[in-house]
Protein backbone atom coordinates (compact mmCIF):
# COMPACT_ATOMS: atom_id res chain seq x y z
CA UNK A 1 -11.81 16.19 1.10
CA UNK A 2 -8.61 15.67 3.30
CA UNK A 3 -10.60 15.57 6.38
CA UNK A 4 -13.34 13.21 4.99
CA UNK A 5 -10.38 10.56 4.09
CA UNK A 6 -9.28 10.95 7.02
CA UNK A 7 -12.41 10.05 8.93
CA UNK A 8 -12.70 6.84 6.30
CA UNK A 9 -9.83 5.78 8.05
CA UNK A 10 -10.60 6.56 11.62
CA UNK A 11 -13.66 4.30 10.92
CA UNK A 12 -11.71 1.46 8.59
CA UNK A 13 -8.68 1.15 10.17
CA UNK A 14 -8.42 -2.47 8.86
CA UNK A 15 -10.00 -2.10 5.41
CA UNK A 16 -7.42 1.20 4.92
CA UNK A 17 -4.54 -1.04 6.38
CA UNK A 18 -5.17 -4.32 3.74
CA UNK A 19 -5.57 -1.43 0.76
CA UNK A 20 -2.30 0.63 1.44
CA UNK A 21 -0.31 -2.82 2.35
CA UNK A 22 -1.72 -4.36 -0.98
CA UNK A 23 -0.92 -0.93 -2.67
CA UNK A 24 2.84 -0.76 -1.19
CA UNK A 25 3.86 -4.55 -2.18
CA UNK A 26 1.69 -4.43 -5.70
CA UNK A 27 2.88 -0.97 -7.12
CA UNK A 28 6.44 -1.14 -5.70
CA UNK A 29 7.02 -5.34 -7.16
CA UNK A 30 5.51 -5.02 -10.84
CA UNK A 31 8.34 -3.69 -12.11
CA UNK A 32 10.08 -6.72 -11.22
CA UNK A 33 7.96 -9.12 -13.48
CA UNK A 34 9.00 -7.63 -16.86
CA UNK A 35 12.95 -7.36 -15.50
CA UNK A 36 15.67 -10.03 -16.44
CA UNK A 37 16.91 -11.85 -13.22
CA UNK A 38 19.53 -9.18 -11.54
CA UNK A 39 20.01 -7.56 -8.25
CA UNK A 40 17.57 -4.74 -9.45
CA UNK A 41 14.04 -7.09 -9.49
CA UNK A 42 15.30 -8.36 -6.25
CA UNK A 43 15.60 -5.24 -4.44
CA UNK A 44 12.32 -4.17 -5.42
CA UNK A 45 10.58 -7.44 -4.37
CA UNK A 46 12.34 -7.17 -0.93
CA UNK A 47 11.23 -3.40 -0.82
CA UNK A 48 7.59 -4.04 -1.52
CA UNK A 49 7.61 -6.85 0.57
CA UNK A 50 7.35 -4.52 3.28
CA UNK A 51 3.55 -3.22 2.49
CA UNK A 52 2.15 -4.11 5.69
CA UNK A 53 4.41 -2.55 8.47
CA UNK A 54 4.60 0.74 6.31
CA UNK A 55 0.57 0.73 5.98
CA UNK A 56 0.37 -0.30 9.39
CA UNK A 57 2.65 2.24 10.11
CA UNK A 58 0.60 4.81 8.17
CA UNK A 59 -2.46 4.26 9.18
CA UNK A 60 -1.71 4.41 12.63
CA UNK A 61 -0.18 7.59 12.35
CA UNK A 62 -3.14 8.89 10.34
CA UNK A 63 -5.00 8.42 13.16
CA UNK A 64 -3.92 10.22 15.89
CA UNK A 65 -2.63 6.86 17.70
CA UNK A 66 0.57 6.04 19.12
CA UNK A 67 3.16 4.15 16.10
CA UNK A 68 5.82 3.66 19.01
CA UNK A 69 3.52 1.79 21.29
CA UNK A 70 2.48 0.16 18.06
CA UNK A 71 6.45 -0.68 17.04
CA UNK A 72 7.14 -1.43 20.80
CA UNK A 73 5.13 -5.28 20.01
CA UNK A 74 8.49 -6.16 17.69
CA UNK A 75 10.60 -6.58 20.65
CA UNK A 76 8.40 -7.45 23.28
CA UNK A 77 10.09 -10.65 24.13
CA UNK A 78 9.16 -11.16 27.93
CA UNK A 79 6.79 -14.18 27.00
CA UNK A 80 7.54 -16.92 28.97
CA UNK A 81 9.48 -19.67 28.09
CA UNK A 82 6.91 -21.88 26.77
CA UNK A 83 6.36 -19.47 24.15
CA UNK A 84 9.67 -19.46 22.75
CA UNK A 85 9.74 -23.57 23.31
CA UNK A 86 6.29 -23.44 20.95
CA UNK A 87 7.53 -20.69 18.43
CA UNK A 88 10.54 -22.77 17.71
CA UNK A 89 9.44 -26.22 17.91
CA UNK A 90 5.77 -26.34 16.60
CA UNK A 91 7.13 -26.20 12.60
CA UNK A 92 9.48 -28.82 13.23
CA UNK A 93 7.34 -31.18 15.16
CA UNK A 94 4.79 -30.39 12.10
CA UNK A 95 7.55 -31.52 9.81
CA UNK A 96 9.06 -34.37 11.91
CA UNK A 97 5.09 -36.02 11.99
CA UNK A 98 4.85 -34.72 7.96
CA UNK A 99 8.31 -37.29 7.10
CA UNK A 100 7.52 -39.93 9.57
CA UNK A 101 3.44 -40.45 8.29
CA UNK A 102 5.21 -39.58 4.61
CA UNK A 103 7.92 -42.75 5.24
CA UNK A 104 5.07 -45.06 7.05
CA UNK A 105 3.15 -45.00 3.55
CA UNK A 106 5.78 -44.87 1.34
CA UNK A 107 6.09 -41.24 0.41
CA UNK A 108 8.95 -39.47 -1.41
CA UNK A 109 10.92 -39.24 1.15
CA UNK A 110 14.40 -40.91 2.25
CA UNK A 111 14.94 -40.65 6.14
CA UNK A 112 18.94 -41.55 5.79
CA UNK A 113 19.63 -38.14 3.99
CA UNK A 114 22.25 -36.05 5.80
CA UNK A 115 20.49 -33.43 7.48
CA UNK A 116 21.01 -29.77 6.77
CA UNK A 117 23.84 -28.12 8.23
CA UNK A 118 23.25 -25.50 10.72
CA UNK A 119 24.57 -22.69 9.37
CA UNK A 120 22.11 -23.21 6.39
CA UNK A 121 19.57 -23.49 8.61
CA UNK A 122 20.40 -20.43 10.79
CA UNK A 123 20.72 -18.06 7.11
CA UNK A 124 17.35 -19.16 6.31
CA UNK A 125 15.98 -18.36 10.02
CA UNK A 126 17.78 -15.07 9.74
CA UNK A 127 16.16 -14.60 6.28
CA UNK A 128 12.61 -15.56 7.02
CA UNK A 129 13.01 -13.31 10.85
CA UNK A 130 13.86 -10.08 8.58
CA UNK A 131 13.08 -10.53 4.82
CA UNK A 132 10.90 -13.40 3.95
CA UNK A 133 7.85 -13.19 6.31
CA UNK A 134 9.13 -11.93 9.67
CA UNK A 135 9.51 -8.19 10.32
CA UNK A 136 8.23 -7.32 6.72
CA UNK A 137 5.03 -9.16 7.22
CA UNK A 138 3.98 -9.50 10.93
CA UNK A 139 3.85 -6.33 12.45
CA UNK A 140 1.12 -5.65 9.51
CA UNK A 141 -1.10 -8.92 9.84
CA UNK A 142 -1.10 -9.55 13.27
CA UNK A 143 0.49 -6.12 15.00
CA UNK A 144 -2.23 -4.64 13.64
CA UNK A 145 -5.00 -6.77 11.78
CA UNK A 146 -5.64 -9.41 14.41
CA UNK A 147 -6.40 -6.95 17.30
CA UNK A 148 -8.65 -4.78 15.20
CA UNK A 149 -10.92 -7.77 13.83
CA UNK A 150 -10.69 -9.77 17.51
CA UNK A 151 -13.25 -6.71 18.70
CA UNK A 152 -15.70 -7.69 15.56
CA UNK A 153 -15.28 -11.35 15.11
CA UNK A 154 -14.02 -14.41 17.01
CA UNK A 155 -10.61 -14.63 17.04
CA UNK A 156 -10.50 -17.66 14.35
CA UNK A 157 -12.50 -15.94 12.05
CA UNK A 158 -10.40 -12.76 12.33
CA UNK A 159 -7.65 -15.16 11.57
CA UNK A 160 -8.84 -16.78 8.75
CA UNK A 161 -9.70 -13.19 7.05
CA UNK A 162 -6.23 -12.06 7.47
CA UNK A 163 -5.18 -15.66 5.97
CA UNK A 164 -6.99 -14.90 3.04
CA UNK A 165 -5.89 -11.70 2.79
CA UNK A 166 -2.44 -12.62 3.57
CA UNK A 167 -2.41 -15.13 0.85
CA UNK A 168 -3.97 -12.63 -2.25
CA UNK A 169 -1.72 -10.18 -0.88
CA UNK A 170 1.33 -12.52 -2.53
CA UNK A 171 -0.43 -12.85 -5.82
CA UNK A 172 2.82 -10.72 -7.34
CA UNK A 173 5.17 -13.40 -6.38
CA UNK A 174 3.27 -15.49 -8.63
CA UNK A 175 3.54 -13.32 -11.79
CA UNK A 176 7.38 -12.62 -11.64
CA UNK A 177 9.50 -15.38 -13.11
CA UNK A 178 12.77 -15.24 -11.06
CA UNK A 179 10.61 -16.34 -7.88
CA UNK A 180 9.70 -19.77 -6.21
CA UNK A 181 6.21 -18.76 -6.19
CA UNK A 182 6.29 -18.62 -10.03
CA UNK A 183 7.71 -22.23 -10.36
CA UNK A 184 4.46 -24.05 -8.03
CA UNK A 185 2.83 -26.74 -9.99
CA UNK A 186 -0.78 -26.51 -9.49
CA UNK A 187 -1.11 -28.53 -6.81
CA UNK A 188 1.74 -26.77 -5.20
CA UNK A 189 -0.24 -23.57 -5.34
CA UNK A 190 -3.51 -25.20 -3.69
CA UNK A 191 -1.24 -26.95 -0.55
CA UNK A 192 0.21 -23.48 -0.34
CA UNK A 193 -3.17 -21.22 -0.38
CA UNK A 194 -4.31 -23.76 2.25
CA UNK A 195 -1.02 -23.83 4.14
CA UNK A 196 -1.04 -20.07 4.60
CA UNK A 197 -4.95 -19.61 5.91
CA UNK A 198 -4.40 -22.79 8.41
CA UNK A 199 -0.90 -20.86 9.80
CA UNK A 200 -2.73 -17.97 10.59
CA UNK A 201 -4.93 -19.50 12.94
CA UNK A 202 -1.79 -20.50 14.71
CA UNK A 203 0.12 -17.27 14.47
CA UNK A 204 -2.91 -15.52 15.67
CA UNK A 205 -2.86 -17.91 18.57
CA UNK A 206 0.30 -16.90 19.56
CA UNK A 207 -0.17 -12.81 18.97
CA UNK A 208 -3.33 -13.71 21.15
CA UNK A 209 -1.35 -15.43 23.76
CA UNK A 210 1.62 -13.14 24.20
CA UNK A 211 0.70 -9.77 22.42
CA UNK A 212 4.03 -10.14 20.67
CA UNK A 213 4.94 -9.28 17.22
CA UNK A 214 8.43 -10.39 18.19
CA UNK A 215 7.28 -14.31 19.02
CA UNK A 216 4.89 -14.36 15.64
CA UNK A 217 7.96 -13.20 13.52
CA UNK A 218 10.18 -16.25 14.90
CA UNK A 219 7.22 -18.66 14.80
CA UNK A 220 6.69 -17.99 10.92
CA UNK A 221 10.57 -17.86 10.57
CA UNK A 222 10.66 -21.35 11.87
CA UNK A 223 7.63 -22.59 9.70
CA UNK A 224 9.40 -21.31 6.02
CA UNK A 225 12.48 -23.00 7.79
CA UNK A 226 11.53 -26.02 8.42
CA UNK A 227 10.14 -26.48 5.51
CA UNK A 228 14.13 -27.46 4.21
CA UNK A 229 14.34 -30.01 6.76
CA UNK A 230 11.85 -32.14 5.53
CA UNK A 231 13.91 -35.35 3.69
CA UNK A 232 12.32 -35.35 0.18
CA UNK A 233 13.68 -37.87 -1.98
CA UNK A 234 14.73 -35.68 -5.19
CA UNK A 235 14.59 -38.66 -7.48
CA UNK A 236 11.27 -39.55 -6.74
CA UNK A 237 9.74 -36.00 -6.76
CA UNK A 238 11.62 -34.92 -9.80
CA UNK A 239 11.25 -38.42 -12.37
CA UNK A 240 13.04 -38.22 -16.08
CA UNK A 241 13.18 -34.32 -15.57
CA UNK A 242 9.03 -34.29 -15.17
CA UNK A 243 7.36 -33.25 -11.69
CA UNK A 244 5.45 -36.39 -10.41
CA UNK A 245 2.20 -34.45 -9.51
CA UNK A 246 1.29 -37.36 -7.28
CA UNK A 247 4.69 -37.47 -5.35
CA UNK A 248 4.20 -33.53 -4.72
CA UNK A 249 0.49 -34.19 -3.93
CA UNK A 250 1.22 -36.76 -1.51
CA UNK A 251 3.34 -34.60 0.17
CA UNK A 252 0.75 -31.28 -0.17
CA UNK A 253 -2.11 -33.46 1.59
CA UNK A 254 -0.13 -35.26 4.28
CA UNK A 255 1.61 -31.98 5.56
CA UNK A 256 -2.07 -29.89 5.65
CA UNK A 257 -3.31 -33.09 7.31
CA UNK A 258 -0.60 -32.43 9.67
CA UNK A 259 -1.29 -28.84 10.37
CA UNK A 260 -5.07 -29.00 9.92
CA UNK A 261 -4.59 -31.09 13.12
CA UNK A 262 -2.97 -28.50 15.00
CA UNK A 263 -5.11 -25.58 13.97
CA UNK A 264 -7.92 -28.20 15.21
CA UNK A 265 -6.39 -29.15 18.46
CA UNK A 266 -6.01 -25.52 19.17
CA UNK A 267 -9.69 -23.89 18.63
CA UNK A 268 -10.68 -27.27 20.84
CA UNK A 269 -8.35 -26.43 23.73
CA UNK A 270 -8.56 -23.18 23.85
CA UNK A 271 -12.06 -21.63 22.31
CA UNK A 272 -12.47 -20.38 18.89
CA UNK A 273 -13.05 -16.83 20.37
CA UNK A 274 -9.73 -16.20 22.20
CA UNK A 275 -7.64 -19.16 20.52
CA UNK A 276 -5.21 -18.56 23.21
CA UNK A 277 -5.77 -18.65 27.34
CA UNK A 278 -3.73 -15.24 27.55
CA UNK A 279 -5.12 -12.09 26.70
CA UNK A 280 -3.73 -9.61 24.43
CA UNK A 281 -4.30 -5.87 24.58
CA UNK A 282 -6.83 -4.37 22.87
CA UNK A 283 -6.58 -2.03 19.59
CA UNK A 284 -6.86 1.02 21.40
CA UNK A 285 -4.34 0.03 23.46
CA UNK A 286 -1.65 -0.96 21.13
CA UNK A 287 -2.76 1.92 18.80
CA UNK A 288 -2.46 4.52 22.02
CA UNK A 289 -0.90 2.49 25.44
């Protein structure tokens, strides 16, 4: 019986990886959604957020392949600069067009607010590098995920699986109150299913171009980061103590505009099969260079 899971796994290395990732995050966060707010429901979130480097992790292991060579994508960092200039300055360009298109039709947003201090900014970069989408998410969905489905399908439609995946993979975040997921109004939760499926086409563009984990993990730090610098005007989001649905919708639709057009300009530059010029090694290779 051992062997014959075993051999499941040799065969479905991705199917295995998306079940024990989903299995890690789910069984390790429930707890959390029938806790009172504490240190305790937090600790397990940030544990279980870590379901798809362990599975990864796992399933490499499982079968026969290399986890070090696997691990060794975190801190490959010898990209080239204009990797680094994109990872950092793609989700603020995204945000600088979001406020200027938002101000130009008379959005809910106010251009003369102070902007964020620095050292704000740099906890949150920290935070979303480690905790909140960077090393506890991207060696899983694109260290080992995109490579796997680039052999069977193009490489946008291997990213748009994992985006999908990705996104029903945070379902728990949803369910327990003390979290910002919990709090989306509806149309919040659309703009952010959408939102999540058009960023993986771009963060498998860059795991195509560089075959770095480490590049991917700063690119979706800087996307959850930027999302703070973007001048919403509280009183007009937030009116007599009610959401304005249309404010926040405004804002959903002219930010996906704003990335749609990205994930757009990208498959037409570069080809919907490699969505990136450079090539990245294959699966065996990562699993066993």
């Amino acid at each position: 019986m051992a062997d014959s899971r075993i051999l499941w796994i040799d065969t479905h290395p991705v199917t295995a990886f998306f079940v024990g990732a989903y299995a890690y995050t789910w069984i390790i966060t429930a707890p959390a959604a029938f806790m009172q707010e504490s240190w305790i429901p937090w600790i397990l979130i940030y544990i279980g957020s870590f379901g798809p480097p362990v599975s990864a992790a796992v399933v490499t292991w499982l079968r026969g392949d290399d986890v070090r060579a696997w691990a060794r994508q975190i801190v490959r960092w010898r990209v080239g600069l204009s990797w680094w200039v994109a990872a950092f300055g793609i989700p603020i360009a995204i945000i600088g067009v979001t406020a200027v298109v938002l101000a130009a039709i008379g959005g809910p947003v106010d251009l003369e607010q102070p902007t964020q201090s620095p050292v704000l900014i740099a906890i949150v970069f920290i935070f979303g590098l480690t905790v909140s989408g960077g090393l506890n998410e991207e060696p899983g969905w694109r260290g080992f995920a995109q490579p796997y489905l680039n052999e069977r399908y193009s490489a946008l439609t291997a990213s748009l699986i994992i985006g999908v995946v990705w996104a029903g993979w945070h379902l728990p975040y949803f369910l327990i109150p003390i979290t910002p997921h919990s709090g989306f109004t509806f149309v919040n939760q659309i703009g952010w299913f959408v939102g999540i499926v058009l960023l993986s086409v771009v963060l498998a563009w860059a795991y195509n171009g560089t075959g770095s984990v480490l590049i991917v993990m700063v690119l979706h730090a800087m996307a959850n980061t930027a999302d703070i610098l973007l001048p919403l005007a509280p009183d007009l989001i937030v009116v007599d103590g009610v959401i304005d649905e249309t404010a926040v919708g405004t804002v959903v639709i002219v930010q996906l505009a704003v990335q749609l057009l990205v994930v757009v300009a990208l498959i037409a530059y570069y080809g919907r099969d490699s969505l990136a010029r450079g090539a990245i090694p294959g699966a065996d290779d990562i699993g066993r260079g």
